[in-house]
N, C-alpha and C. Protein backbone atom coordinates (compact mmCIF):
# COMPACT_ATOMS: atom_id res chain seq x y z
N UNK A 1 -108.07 93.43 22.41
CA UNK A 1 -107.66 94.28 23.52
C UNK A 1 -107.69 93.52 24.84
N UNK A 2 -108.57 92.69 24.96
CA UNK A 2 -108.62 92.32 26.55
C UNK A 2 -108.06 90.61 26.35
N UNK A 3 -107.24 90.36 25.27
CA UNK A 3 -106.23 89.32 25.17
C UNK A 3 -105.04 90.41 26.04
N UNK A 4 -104.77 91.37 25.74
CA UNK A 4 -103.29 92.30 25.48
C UNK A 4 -103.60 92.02 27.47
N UNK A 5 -104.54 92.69 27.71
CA UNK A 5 -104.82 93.11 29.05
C UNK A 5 -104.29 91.85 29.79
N UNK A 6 -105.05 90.35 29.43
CA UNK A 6 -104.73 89.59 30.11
C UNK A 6 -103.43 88.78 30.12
N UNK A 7 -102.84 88.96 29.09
CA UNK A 7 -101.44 88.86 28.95
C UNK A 7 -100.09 89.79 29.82
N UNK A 8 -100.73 90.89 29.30
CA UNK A 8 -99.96 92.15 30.54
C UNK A 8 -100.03 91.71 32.34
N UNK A 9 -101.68 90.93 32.25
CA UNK A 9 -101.65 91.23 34.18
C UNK A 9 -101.08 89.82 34.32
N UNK A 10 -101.37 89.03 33.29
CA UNK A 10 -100.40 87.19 33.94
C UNK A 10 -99.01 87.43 33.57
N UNK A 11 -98.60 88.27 32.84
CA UNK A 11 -97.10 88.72 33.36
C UNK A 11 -96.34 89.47 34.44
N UNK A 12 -97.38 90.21 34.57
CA UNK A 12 -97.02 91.07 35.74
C UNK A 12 -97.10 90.01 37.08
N UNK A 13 -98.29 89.52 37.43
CA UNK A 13 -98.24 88.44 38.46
C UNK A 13 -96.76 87.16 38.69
N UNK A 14 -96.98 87.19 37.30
CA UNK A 14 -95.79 85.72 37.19
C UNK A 14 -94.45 86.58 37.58
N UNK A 15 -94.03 87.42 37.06
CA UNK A 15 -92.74 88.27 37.47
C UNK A 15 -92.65 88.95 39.00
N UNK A 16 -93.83 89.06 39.57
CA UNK A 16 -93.57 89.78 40.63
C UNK A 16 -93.41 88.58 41.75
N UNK A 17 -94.22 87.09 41.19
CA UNK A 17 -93.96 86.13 41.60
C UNK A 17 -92.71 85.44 41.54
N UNK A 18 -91.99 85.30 40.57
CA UNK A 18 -90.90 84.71 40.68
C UNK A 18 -89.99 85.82 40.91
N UNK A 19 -89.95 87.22 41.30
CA UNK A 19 -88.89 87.83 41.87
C UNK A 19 -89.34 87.83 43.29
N UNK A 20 -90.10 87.18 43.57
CA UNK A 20 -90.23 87.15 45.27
C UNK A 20 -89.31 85.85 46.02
N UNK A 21 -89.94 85.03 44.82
CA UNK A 21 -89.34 83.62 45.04
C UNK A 21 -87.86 83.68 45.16
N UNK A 22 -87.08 84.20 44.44
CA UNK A 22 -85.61 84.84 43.96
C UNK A 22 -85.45 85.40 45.16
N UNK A 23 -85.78 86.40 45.81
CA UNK A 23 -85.62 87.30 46.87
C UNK A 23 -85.27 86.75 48.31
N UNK A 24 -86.62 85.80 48.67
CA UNK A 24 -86.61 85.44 49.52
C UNK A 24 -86.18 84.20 50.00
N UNK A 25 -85.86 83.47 48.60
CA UNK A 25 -84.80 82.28 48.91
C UNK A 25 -83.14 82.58 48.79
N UNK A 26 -83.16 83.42 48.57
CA UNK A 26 -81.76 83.92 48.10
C UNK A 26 -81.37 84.29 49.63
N UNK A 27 -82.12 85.41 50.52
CA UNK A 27 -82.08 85.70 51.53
C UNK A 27 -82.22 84.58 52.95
N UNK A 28 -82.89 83.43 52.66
CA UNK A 28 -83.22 82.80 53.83
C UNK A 28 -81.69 82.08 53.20
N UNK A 29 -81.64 81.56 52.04
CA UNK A 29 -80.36 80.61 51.60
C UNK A 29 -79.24 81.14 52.23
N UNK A 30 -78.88 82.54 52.02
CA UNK A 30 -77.81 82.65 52.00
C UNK A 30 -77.57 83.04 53.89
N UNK A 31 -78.66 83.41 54.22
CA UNK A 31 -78.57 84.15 55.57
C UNK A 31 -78.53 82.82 56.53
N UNK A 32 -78.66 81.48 56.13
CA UNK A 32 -78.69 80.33 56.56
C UNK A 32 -77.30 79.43 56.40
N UNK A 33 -76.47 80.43 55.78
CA UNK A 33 -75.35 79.77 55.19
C UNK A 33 -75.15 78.76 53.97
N UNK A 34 -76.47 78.11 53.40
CA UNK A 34 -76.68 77.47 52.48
C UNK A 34 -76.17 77.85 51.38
N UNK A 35 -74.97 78.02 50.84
CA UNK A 35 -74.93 78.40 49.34
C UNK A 35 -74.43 77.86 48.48
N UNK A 36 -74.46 76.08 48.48
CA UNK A 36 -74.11 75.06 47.89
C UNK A 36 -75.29 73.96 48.35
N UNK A 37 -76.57 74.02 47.68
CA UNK A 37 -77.72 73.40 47.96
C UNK A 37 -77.85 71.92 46.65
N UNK A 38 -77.60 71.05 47.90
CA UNK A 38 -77.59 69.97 46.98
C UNK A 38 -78.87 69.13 47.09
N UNK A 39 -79.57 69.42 47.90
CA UNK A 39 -81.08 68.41 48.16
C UNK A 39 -82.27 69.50 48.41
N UNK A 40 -83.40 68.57 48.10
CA UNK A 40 -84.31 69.43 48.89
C UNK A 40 -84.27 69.97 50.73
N UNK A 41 -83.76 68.73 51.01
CA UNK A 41 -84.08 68.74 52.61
C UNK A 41 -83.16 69.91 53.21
N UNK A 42 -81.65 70.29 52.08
CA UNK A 42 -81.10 71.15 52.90
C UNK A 42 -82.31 72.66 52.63
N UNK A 43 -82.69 72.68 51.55
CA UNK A 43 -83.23 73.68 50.81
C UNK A 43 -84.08 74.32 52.10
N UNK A 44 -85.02 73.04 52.49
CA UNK A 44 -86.15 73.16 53.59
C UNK A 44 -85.17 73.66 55.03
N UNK A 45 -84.18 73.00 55.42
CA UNK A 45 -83.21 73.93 56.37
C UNK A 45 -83.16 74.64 56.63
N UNK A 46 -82.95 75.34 55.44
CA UNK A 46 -82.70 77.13 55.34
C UNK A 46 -84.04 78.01 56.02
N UNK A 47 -85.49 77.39 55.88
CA UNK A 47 -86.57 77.90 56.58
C UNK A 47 -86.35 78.30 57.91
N UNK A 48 -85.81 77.28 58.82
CA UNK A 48 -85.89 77.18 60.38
C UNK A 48 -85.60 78.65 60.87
N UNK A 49 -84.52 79.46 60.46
CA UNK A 49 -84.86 80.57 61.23
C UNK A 49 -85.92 81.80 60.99
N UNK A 50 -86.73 81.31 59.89
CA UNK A 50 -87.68 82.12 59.70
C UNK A 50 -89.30 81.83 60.27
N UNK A 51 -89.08 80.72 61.08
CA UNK A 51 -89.79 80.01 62.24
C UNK A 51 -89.39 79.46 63.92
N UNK A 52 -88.25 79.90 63.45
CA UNK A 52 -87.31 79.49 65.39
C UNK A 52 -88.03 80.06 66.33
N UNK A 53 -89.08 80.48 66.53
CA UNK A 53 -89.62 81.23 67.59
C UNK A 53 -91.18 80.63 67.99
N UNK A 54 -91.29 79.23 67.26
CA UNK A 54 -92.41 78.68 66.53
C UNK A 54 -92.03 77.21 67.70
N UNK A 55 -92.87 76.38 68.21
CA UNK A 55 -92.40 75.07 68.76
C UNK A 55 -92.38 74.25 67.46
N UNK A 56 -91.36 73.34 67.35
CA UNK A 56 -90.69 72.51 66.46
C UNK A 56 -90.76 73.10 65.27
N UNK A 57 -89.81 73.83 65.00
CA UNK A 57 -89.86 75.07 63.66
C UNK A 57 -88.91 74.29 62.81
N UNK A 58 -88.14 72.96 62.92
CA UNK A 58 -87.53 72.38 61.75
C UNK A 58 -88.95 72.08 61.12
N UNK A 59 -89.49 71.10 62.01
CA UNK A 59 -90.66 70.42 61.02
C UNK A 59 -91.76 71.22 60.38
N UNK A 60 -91.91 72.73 61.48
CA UNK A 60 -92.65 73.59 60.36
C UNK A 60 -92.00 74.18 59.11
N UNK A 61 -90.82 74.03 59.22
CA UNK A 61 -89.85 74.59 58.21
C UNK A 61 -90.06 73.33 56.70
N UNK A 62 -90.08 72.46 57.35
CA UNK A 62 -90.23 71.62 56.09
C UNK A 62 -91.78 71.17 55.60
N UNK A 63 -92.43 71.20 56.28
CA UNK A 63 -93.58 71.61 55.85
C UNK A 63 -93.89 72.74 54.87
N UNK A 64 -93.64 73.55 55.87
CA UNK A 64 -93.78 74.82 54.66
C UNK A 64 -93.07 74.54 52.94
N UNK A 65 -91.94 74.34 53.07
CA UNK A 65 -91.13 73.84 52.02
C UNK A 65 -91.83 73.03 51.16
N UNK A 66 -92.79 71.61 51.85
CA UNK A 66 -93.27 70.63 51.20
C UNK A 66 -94.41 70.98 50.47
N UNK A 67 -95.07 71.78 51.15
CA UNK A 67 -96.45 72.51 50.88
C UNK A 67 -95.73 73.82 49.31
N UNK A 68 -94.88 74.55 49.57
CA UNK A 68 -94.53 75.06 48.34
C UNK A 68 -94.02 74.25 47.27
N UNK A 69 -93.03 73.20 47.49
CA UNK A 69 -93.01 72.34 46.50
C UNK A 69 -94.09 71.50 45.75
N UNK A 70 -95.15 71.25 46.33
CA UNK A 70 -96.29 70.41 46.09
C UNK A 70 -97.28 71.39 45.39
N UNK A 71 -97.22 72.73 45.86
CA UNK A 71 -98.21 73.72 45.15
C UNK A 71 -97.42 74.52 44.21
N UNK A 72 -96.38 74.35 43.78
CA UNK A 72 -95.82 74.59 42.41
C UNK A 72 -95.63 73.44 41.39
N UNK A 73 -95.51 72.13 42.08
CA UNK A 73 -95.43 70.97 40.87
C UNK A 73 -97.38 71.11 40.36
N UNK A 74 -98.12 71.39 41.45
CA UNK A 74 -99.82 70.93 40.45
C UNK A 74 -99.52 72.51 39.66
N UNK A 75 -98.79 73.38 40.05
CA UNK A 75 -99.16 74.46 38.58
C UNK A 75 -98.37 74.52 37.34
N UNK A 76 -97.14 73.85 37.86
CA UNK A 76 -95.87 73.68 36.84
C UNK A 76 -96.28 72.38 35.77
N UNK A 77 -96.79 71.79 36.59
CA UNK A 77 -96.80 69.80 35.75
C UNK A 77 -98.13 70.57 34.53
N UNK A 78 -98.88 71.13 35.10
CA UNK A 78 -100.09 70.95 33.48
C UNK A 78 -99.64 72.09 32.59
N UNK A 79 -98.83 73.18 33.39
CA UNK A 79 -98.89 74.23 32.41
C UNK A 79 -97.82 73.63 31.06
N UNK A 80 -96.49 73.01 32.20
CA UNK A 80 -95.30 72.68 31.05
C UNK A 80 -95.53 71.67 30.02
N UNK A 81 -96.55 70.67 30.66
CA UNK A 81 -96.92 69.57 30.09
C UNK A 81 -97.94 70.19 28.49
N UNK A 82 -98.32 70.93 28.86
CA UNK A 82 -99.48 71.03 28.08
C UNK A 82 -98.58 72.08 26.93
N UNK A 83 -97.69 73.27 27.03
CA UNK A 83 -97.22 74.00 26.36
C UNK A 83 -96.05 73.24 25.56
N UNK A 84 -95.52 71.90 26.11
CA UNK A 84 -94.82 71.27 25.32
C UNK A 84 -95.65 70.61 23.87
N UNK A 85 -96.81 70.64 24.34
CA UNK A 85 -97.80 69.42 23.53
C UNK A 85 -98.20 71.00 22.58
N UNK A 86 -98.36 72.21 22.97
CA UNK A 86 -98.47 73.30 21.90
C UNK A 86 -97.50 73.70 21.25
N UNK A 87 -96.58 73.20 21.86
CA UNK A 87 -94.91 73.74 20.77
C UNK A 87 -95.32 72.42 19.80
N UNK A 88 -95.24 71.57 20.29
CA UNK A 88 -95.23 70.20 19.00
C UNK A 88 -96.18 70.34 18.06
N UNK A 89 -97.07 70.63 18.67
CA UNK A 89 -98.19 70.35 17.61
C UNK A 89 -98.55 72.01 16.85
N UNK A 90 -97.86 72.87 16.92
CA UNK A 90 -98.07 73.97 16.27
C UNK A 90 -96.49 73.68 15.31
N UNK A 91 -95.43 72.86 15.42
CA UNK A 91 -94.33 73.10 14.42
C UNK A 91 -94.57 71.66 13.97
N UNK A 92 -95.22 70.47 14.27
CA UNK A 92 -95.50 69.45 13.23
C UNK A 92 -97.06 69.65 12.95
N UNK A 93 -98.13 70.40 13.30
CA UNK A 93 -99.39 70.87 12.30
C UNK A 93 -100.50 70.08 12.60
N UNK A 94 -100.18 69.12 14.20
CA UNK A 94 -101.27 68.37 14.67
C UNK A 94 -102.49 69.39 14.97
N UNK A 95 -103.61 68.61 14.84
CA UNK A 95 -104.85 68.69 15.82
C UNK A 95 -104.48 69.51 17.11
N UNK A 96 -104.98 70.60 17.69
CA UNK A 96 -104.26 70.62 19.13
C UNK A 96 -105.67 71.48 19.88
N UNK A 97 -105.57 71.33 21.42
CA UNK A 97 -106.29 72.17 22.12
C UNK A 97 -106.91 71.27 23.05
N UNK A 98 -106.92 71.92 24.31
CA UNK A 98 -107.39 71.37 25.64
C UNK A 98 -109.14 71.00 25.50
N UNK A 99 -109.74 71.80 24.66
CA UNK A 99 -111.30 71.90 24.73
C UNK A 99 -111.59 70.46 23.10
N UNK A 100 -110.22 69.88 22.77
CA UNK A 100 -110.84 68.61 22.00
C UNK A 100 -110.96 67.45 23.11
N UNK A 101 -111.13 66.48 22.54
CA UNK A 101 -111.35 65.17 22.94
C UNK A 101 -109.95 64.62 22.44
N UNK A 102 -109.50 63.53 23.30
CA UNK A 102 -108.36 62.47 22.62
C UNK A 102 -108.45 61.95 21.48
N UNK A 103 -109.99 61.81 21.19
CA UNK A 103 -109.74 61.02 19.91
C UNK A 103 -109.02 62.13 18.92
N UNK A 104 -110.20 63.45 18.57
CA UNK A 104 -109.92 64.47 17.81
C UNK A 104 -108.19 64.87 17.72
N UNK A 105 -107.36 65.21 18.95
CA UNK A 105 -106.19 65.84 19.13
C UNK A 105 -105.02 64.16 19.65
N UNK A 106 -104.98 63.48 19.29
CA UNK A 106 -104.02 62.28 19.81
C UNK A 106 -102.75 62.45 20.03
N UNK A 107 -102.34 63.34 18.93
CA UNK A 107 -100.60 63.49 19.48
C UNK A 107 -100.69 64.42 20.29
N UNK A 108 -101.74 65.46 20.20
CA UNK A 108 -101.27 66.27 21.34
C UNK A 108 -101.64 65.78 22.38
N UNK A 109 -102.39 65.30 22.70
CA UNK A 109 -102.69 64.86 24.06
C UNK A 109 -101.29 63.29 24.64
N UNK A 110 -101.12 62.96 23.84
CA UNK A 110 -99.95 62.15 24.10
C UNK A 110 -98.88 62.65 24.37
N UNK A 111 -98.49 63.77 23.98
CA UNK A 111 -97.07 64.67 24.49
C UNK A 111 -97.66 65.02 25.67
N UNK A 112 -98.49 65.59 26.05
CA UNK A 112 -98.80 65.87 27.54
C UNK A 112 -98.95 63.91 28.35
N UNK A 113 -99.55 63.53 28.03
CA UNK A 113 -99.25 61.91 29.00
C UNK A 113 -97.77 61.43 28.95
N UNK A 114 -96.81 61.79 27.87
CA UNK A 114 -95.35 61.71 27.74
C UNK A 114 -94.78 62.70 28.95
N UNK A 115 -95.16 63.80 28.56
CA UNK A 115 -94.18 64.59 29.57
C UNK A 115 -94.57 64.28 30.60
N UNK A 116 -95.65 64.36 30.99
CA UNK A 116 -95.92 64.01 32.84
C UNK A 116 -95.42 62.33 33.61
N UNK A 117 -95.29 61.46 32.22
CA UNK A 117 -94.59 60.04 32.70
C UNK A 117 -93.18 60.28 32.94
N UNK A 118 -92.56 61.11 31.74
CA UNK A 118 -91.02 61.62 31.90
C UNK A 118 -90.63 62.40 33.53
N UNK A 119 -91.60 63.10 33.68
CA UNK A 119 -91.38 64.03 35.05
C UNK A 119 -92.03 63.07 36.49
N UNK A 120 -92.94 61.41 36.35
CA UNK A 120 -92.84 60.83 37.29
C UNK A 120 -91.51 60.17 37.08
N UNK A 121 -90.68 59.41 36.09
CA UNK A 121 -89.94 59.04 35.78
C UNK A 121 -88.58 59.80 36.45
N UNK A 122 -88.24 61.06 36.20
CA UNK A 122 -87.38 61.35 37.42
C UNK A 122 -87.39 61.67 38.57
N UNK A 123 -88.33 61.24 38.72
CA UNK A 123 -89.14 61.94 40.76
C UNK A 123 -88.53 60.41 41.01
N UNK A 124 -88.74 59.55 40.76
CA UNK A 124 -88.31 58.29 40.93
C UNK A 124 -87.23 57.60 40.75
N UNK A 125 -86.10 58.31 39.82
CA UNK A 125 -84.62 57.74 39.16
C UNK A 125 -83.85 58.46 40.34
N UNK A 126 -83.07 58.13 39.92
CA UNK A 126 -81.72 59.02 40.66
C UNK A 126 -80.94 60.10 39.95
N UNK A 127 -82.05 60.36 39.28
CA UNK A 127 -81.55 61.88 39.15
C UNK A 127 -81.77 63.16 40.60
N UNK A 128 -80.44 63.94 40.83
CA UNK A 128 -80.85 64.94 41.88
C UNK A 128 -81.71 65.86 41.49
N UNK A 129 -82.69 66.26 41.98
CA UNK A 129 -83.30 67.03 41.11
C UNK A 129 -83.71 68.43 41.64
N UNK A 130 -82.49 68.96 42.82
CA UNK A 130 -81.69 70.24 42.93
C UNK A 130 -81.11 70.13 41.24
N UNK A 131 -80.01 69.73 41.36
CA UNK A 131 -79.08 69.23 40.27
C UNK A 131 -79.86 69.67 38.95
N UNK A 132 -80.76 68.87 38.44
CA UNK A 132 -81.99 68.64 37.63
C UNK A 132 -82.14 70.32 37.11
N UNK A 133 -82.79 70.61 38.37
CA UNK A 133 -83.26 72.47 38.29
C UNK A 133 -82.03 73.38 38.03
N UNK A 134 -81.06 72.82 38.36
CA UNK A 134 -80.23 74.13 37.82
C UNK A 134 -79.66 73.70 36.71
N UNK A 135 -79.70 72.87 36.05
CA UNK A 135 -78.75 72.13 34.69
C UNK A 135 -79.56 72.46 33.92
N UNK A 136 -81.27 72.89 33.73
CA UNK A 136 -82.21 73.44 33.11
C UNK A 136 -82.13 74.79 33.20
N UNK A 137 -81.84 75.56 33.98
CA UNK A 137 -81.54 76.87 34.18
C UNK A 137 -80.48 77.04 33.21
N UNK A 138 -79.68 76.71 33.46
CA UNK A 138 -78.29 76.81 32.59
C UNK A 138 -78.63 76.63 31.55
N UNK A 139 -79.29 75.59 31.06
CA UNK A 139 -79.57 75.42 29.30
C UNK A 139 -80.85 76.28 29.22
N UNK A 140 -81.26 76.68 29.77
CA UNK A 140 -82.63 78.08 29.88
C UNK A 140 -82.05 79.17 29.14
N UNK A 141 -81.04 79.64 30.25
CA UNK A 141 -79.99 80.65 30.18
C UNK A 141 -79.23 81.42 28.75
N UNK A 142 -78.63 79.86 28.25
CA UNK A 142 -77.97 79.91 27.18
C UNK A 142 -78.52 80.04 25.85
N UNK A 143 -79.80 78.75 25.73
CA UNK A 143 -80.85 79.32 24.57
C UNK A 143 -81.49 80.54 25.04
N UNK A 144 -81.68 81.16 25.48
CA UNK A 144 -82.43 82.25 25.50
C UNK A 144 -82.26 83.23 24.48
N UNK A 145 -80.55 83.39 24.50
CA UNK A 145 -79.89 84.52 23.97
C UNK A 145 -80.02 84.29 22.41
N UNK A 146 -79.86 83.23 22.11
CA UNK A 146 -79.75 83.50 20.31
C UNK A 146 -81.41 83.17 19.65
N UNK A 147 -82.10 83.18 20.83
CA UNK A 147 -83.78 82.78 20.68
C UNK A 147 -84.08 84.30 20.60
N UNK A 148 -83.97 84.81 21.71
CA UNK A 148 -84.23 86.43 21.81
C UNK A 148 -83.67 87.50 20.59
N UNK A 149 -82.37 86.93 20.16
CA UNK A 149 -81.91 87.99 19.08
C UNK A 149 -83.01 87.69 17.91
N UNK A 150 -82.98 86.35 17.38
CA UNK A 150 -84.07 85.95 16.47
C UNK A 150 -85.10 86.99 16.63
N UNK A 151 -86.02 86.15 17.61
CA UNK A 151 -87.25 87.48 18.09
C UNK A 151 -87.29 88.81 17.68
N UNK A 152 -86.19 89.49 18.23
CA UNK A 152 -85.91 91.03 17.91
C UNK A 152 -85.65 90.51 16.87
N UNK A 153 -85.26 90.46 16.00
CA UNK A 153 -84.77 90.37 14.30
C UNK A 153 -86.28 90.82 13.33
N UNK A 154 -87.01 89.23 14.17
CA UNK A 154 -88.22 89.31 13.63
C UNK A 154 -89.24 90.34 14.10
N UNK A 155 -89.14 90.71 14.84
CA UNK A 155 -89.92 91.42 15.17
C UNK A 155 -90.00 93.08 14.67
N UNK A 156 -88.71 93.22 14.33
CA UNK A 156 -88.32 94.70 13.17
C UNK A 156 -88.30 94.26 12.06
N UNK A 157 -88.57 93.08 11.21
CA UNK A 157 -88.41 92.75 9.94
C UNK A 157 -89.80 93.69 8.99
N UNK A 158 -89.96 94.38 8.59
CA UNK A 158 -91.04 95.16 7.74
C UNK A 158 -91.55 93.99 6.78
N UNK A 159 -90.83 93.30 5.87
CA UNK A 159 -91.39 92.30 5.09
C UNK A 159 -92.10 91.57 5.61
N UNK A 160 -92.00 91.43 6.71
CA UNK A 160 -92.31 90.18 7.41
C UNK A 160 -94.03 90.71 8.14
N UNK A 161 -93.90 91.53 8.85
CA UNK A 161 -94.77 92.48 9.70
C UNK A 161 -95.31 93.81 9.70
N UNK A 162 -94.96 94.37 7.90
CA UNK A 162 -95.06 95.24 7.18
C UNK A 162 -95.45 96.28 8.73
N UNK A 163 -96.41 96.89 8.91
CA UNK A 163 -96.43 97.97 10.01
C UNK A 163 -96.97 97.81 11.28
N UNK A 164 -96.52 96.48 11.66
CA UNK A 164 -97.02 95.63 12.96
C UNK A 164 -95.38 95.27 13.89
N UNK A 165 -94.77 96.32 13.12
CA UNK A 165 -93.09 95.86 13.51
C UNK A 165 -92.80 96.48 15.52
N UNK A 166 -92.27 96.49 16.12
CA UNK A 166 -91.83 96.87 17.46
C UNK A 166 -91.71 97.93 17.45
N UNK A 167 -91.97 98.78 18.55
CA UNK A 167 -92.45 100.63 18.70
C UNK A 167 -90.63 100.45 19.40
N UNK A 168 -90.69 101.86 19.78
CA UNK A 168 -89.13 102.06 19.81
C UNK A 168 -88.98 101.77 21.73
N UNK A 169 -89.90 102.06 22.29
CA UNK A 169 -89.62 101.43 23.81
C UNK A 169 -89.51 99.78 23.58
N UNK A 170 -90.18 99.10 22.91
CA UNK A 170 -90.16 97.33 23.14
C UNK A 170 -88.61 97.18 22.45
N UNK A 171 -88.17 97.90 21.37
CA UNK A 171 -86.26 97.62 21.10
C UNK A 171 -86.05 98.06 22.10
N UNK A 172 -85.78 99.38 22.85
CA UNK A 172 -84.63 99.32 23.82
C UNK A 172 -85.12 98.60 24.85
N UNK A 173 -86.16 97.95 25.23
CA UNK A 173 -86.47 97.27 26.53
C UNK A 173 -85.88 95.45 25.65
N UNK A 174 -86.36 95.34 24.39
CA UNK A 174 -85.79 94.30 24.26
C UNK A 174 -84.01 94.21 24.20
N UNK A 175 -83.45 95.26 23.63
CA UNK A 175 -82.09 94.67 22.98
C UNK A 175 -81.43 94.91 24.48
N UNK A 176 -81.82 95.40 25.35
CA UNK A 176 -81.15 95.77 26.62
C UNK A 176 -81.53 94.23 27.44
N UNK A 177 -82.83 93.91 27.81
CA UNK A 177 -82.55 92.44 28.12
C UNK A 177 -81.50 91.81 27.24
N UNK A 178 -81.43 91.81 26.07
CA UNK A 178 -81.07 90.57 25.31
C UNK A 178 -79.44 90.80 25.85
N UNK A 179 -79.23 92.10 25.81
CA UNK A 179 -77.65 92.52 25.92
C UNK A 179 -77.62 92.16 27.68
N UNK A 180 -78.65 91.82 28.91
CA UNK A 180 -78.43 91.83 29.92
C UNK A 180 -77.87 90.15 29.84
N UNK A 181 -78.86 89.45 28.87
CA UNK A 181 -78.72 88.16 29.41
C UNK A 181 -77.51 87.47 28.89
N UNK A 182 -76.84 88.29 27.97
CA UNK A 182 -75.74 87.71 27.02
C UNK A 182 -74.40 88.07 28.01
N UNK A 183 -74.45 89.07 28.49
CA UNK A 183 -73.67 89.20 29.49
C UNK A 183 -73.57 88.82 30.94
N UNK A 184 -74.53 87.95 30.96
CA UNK A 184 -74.92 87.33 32.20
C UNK A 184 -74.46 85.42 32.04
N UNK A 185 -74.93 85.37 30.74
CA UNK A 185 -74.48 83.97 30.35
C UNK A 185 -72.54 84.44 30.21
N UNK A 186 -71.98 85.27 30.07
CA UNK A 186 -70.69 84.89 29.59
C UNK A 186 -70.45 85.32 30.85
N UNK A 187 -70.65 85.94 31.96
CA UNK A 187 -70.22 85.86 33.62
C UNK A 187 -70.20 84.44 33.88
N UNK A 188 -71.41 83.65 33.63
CA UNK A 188 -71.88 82.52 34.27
C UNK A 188 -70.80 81.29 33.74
N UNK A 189 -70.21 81.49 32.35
CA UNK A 189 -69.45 80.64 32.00
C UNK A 189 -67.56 80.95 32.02
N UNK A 190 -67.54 82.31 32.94
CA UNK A 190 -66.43 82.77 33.00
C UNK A 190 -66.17 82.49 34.72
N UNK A 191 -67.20 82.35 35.57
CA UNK A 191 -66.58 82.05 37.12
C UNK A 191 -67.09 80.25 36.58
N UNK A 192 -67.36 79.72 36.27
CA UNK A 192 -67.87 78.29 36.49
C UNK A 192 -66.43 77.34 37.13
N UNK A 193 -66.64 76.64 37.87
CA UNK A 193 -65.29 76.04 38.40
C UNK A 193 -65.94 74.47 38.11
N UNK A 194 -65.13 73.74 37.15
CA UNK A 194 -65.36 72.65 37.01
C UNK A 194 -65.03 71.61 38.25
């Protein structure tokens, strides 16, 4: 029970969090004229009039910016790093878990020192990594949909989950996302202008 609980409130946080994020960059972006963001620095731009009343409100503007970018890479870098190293090692059957030692868990702990070299590795290439973030979105986007039908599949399968199957609010809350995002991916690939 107080797994369910804490799962429910770090979802609720994370969603109310990233629809703020959505909200209020969408609004400073667009109310800034920004709506072809190719760098960070224009990204940080878009701040200034939500500080123009501030002495030197570009540079607090990018500050602010730097300070949110910097306090989402220390929560993004261990969480992704580390959930990549639990996808691997739960579908090839390694050793896994933060509370072993390296010796005990090796591959997993090596997919996490992999991913975090891969992610200094493009902080440093010339990859854009505006660019970067939305080319991941897009392939986010697209697997989602035939990941999610799976899910629902499995998740009503009786053989599978004999009477542990989905109550009738989690189908229509699921097949209605699944039907939101499928129709959201074929918008997204119906305005795309090469």
């Amino acid at each position: 029970m107080l797994m369910k609980e804490d799962i429910g409130i770090g979802m609720f946080f994370s969603q109310l969090i990233m629809w703020s994020i959505i909200i209020t960059s969408a609004g400073s972006l667009y109310f800034a004229g920004l709506t072809d963001i190719q760098t960070a620095d224009q990204a940080a731009s878009s701040l200034e009039p939500l500080v123009k009343n501030f002495p030197n409100a570009g540079q607090i503007a990018k500050l602010i910016f730097a300070f949110g970018i910097i306090g989402t890479g220390l929560l993004a870098i261990p969480v992704l790093a580390a959930s990549s190293a639990f996808a691997l090692s739960d579908t090839f059957d390694w050793k896994e878990g933060l509370e072993k030692k390296f010796s005990q868990a090796k591959s997993f702990y090596s997919v996490i020192v992999a991913s975090t070299l891969i992610g200094v590795w493009v902080t440093f290439s010339n990859v854009n990594p505006i660019q970067a973030l939305i080319l991941a979105a897009v392939i986010n986007a697209v697997v989602t949909v035939p990941i999610l039908f799976i899910v629902l599949r499995l998740a009503n399968d009786k053989k599978i989950l004999q009477d542990k199957v989905n109550s009738r609010f989690s189908n229509i809350f699921g097949w209605f996302t699944f039907a939101l995002m499928t129709i959201s991916v074929i918008v997204m690939f119906l305005s795309f202008k090469p």
